[in-house]
Protein backbone atom coordinates (compact mmCIF):
# COMPACT_ATOMS: atom_id res chain seq x y z
CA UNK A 1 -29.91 -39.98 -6.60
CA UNK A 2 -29.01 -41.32 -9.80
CA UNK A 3 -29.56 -45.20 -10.81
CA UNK A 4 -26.77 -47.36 -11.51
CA UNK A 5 -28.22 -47.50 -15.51
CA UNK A 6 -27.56 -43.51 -15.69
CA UNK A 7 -23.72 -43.85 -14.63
CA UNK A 8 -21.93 -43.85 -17.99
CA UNK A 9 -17.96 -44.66 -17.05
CA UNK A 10 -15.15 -44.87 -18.89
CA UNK A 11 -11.78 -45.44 -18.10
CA UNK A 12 -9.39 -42.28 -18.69
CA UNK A 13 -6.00 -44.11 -17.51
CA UNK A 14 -4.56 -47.13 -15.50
CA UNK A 15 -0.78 -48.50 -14.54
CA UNK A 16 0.75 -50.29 -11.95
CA UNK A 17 -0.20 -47.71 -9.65
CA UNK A 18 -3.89 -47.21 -9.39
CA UNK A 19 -6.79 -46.02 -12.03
CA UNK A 20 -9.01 -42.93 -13.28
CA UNK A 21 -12.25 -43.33 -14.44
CA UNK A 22 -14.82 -40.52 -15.27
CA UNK A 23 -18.70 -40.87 -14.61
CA UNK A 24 -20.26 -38.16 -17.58
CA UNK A 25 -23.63 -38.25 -15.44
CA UNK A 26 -22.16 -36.99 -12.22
CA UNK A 27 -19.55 -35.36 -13.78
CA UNK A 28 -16.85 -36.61 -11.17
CA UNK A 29 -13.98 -38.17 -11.65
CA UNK A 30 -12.71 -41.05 -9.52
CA UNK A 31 -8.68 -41.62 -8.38
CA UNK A 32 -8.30 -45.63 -7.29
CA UNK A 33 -5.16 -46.06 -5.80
CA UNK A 34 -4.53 -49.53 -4.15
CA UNK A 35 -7.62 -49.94 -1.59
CA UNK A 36 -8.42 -46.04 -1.96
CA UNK A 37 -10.40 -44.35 -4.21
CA UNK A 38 -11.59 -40.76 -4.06
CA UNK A 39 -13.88 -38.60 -5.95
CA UNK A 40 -13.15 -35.39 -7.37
CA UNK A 41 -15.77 -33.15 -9.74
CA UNK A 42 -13.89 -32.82 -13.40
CA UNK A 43 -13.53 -29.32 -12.85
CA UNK A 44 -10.78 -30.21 -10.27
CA UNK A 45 -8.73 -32.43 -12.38
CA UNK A 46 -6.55 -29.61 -13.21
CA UNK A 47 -5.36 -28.47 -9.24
CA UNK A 48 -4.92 -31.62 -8.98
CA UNK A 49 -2.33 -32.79 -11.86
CA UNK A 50 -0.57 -29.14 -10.70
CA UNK A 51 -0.70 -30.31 -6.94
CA UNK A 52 1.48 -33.98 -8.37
CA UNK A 53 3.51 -32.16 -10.42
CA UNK A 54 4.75 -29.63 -8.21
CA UNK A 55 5.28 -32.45 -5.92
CA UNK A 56 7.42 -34.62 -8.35
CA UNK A 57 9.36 -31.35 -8.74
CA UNK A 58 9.67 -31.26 -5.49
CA UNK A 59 10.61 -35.30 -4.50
CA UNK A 60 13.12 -35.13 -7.34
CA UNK A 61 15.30 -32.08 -6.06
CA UNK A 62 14.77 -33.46 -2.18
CA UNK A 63 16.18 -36.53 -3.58
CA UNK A 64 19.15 -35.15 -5.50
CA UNK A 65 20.01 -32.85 -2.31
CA UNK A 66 20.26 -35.71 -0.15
CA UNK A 67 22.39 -37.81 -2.53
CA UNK A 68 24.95 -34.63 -2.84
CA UNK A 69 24.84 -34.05 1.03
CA UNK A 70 25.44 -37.88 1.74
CA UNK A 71 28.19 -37.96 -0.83
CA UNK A 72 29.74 -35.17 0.73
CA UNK A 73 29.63 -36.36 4.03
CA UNK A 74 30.84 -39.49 2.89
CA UNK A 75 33.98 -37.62 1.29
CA UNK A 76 34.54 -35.64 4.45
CA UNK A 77 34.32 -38.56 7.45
CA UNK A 78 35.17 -41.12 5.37
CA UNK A 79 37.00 -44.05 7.12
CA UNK A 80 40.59 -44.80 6.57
């Protein structure tokens, strides 16, 4: 187990929505997002900005699919 002197951390980014920080001794990365915060080795950083952005991909056409379907619906039962 390592001491707290031979953790060497450094912030990698931070908004309004949580924060990433890196440890170089134990190689892990570290995801802080509101009262969670998760560890990932470095290695996995990749899967993981694929996994987000596939899911952006995905929120964004969900969302535009349910603003054409309510529109339509909206144009065909609309009240008089």
């Amino acid at each position: 187990m390592r001491t707290k002197s031979q953790h060497s951390r450094m912030l990698l980014s931070k908004n309004e929505g949580g924060a990433i920080t890196f440890c170089e001794g134990c190689d892990v990365l570290e995801l802080e997002i509101g009262a969670v915060s998760l560890r990932i080795d470095s290695s996995s950083l990749e899967l993981i900005n694929k996994l987000m952005s596939e899911a952006t991909t995905s929120m964004k056409t969900y969302t535009q699919e349910k603003a054409r379907f309510t529109q339509a619906m909206e144009q065909n039962f609309g009240l008089h």
